[in-house]
C-alpha atoms as a PDB file:
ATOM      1  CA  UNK A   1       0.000   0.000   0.000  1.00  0.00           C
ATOM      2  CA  UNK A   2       1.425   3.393  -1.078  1.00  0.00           C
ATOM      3  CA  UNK A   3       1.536   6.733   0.990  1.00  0.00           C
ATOM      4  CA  UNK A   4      -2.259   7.571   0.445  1.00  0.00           C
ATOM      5  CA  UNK A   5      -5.244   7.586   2.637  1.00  0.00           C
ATOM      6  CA  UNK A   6      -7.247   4.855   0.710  1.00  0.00           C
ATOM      7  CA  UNK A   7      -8.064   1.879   2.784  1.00  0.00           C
ATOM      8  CA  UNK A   8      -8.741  -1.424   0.683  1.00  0.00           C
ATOM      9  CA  UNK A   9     -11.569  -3.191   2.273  1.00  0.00           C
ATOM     10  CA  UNK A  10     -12.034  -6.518   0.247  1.00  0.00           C
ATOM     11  CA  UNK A  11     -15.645  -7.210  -0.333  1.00  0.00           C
ATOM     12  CA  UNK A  12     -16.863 -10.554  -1.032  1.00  0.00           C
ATOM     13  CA  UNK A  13     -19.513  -9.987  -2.863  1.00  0.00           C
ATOM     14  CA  UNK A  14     -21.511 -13.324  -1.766  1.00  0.00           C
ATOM     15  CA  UNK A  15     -21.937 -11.795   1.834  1.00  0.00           C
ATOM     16  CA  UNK A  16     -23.132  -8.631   0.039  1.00  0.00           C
ATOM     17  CA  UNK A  17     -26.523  -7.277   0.312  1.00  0.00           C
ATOM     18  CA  UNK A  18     -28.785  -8.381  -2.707  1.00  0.00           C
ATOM     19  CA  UNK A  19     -31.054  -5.093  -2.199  1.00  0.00           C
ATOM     20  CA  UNK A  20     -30.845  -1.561  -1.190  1.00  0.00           C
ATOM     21  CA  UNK A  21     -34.229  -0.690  -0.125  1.00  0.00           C
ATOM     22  CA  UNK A  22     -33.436   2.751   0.865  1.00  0.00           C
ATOM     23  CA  UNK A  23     -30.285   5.033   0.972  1.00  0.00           C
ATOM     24  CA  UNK A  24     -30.708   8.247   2.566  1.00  0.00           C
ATOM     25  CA  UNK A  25     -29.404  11.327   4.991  1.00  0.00           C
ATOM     26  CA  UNK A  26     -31.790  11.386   7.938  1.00  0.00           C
ATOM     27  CA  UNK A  27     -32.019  13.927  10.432  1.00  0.00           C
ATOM     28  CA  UNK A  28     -32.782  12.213  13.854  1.00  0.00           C
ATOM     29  CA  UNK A  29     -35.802  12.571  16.141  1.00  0.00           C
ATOM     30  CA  UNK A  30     -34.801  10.282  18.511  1.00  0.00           C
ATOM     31  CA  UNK A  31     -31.762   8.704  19.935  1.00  0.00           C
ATOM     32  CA  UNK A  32     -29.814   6.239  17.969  1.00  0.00           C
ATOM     33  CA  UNK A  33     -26.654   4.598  18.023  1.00  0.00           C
ATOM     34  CA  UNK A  34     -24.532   4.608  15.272  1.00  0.00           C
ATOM     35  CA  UNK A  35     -23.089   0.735  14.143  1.00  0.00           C
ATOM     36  CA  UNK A  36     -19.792   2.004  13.165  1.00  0.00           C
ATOM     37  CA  UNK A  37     -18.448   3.595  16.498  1.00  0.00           C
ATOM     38  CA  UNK A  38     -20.990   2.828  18.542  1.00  0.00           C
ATOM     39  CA  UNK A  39     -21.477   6.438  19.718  1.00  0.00           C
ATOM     40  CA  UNK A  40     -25.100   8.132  20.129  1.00  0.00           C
ATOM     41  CA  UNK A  41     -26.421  10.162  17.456  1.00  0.00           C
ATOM     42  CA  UNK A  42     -28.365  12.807  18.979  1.00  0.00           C
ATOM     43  CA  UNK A  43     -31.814  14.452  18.015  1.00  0.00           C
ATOM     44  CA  UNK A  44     -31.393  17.041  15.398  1.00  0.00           C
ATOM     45  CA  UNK A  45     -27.934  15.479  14.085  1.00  0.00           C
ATOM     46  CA  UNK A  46     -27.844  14.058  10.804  1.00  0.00           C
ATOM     47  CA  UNK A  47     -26.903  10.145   9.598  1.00  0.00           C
ATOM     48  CA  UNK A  48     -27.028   7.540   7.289  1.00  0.00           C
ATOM     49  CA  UNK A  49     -30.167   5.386   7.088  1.00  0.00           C
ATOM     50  CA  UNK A  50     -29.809   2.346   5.187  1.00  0.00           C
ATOM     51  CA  UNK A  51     -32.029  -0.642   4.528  1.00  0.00           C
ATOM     52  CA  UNK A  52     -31.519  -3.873   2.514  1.00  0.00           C
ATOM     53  CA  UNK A  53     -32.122  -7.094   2.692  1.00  0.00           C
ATOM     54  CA  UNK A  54     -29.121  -9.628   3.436  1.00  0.00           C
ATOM     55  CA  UNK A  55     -29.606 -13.657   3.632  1.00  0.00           C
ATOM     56  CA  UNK A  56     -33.116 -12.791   3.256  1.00  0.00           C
ATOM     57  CA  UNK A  57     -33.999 -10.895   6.222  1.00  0.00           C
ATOM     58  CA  UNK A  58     -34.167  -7.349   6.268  1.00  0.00           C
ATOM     59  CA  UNK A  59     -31.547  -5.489   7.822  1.00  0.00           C
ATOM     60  CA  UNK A  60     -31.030  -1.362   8.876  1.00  0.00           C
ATOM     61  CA  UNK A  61     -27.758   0.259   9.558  1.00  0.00           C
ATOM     62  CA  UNK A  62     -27.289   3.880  11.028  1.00  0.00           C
ATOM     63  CA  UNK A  63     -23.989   5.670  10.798  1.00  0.00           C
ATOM     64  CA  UNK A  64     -23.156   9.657  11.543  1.00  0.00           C
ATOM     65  CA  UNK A  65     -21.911  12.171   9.997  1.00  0.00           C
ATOM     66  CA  UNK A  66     -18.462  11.609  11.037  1.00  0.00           C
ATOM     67  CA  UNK A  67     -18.377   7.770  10.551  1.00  0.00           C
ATOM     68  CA  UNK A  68     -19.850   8.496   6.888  1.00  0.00           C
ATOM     69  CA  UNK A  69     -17.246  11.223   6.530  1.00  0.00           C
ATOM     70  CA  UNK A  70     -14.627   9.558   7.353  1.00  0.00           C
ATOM     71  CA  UNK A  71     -15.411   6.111   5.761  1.00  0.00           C
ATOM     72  CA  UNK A  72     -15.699   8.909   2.299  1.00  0.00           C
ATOM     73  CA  UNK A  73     -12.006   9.931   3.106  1.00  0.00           C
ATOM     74  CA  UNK A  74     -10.529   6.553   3.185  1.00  0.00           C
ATOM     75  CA  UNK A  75     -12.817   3.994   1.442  1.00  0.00           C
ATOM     76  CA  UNK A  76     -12.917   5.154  -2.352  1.00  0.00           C
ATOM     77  CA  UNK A  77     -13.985   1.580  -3.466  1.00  0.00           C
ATOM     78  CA  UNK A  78     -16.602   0.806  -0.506  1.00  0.00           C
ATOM     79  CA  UNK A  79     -16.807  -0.851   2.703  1.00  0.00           C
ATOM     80  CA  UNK A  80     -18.666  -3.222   4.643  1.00  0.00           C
ATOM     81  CA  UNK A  81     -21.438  -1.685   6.835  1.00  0.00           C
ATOM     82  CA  UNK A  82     -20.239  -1.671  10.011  1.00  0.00           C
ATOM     83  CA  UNK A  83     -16.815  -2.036  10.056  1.00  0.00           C
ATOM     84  CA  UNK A  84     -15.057   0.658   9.252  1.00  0.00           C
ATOM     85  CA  UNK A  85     -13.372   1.212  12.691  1.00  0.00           C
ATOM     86  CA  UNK A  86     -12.085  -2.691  12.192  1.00  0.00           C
ATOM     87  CA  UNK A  87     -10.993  -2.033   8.941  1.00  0.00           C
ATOM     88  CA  UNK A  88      -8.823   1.009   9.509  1.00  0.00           C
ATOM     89  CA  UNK A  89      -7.280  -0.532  12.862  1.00  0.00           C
ATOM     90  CA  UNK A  90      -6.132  -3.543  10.912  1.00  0.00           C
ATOM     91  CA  UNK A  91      -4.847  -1.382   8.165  1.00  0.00           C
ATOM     92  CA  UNK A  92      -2.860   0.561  11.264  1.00  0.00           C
ATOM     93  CA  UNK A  93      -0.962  -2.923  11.831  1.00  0.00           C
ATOM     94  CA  UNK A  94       0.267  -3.223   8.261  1.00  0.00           C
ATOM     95  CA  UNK A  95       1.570   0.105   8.188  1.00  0.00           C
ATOM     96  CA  UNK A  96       3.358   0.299  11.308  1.00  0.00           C
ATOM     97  CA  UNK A  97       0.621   2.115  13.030  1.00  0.00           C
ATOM     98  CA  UNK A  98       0.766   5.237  10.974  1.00  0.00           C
ATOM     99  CA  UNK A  99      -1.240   7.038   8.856  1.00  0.00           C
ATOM    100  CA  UNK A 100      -0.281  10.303   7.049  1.00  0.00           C
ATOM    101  CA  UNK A 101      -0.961  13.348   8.478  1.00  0.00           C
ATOM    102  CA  UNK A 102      -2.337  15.203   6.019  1.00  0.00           C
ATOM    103  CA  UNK A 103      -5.306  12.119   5.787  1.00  0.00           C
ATOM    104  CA  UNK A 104      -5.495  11.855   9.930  1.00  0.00           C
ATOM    105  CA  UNK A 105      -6.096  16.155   9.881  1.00  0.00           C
ATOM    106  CA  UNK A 106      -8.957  15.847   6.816  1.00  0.00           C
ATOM    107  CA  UNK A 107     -11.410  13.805   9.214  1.00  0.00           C
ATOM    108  CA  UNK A 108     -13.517  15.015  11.259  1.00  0.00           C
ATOM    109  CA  UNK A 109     -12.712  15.348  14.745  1.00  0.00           C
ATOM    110  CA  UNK A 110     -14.084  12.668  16.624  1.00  0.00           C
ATOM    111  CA  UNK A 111     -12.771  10.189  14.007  1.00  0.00           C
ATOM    112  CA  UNK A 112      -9.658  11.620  14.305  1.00  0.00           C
ATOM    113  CA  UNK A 113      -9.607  11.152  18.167  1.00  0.00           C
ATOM    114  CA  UNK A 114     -10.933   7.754  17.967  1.00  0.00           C
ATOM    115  CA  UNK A 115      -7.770   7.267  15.247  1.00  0.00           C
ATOM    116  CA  UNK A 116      -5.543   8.464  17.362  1.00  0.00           C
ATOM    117  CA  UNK A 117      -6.383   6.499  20.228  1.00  0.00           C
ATOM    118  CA  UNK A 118      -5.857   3.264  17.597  1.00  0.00           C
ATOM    119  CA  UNK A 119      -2.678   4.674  16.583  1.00  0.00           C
ATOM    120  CA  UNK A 120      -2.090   4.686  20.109  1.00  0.00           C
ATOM    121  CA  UNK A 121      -3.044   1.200  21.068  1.00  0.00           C
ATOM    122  CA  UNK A 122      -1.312  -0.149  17.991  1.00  0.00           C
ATOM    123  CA  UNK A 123       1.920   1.241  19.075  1.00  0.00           C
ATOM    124  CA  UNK A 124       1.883   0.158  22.867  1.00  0.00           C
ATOM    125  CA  UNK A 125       1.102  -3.219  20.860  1.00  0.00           C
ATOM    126  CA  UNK A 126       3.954  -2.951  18.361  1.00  0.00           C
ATOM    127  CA  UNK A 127       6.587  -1.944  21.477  1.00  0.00           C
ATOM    128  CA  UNK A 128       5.373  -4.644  23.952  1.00  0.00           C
ATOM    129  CA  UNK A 129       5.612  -7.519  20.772  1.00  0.00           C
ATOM    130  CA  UNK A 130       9.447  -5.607  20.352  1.00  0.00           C
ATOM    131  CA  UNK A 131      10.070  -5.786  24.284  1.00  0.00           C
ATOM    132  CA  UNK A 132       8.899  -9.583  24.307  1.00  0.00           C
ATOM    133  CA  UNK A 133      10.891 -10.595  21.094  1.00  0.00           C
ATOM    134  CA  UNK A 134      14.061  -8.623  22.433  1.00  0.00           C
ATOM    135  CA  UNK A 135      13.922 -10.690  25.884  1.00  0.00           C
ATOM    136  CA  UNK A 136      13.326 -13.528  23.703  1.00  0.00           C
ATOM    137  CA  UNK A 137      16.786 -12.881  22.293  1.00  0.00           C
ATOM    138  CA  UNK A 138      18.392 -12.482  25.405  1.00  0.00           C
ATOM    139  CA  UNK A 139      17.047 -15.825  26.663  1.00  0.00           C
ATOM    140  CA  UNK A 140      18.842 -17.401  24.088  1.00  0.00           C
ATOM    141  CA  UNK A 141      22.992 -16.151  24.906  1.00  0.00           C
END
């Protein structure tokens, strides 16, 4: 993967919805909870409302303005509803947990906290697994 902020997300198409019943910016009424971070999308905010059917049964997926946003910025060829967050923290593990600036400052800001706080994670991960392998080598003199 190059230098850019394009995440691939490989979509198998079999698991893929066979119809979009409706597509739409929605402004909400109520409370609702958005199934990318998980995080409450307030009356009076706007999100995503879609609903299709998948294996049959129809299904409805809500995401806000910032997980739409941000799933814009980095997923020019799609994604899978509802895992955008999974996808990008993976991606973080690939690319030695970084991402390039100018991408991380063009999302909106409670995507880019929740990034940084994977960033974060992935590099306490990536020292700890460099910690363990280095003791690992000392074990062996």
């Amino acid at each position: 993967m190059d230098c850019s902020c394009e995440i691939e997300c490989e979509l198998d198409y079999e698991d893929a919805p066979s119809a979009i019943l409706r597509h739409k910016t929605t402004k909400a009424r109520k409370t609702h909870k958005c199934h990318e971070c998980k995080g409450d999308i307030l009356p009076g905010e706007n999100y995503m409302d879609i609903s299709y059917v998948f294996e049959g049964k129809i299904e409805r997926y809500k995401s806000c303005a910032d997980c739409e946003k941000t799933a814009d910025a980095l997923f020019k060829n799609g994604h899978m509803y509802g895992a955008i967050w999974a996808y990008i923290d993976a991606n973080l593990y690939e690319v030695d947990c970084g991402m390039p600036e100018d991408c991380v400052a063009a999302l909106p800001v409670k995507s880019r906290e929740k990034l940084c706080d994977l960033i974060d994670e992935c590099n306490k991960y990536m020292l700890d697994r460099a910690w363990e392998e280095g003791d690992d080598e000392d074990d062996s003199d």
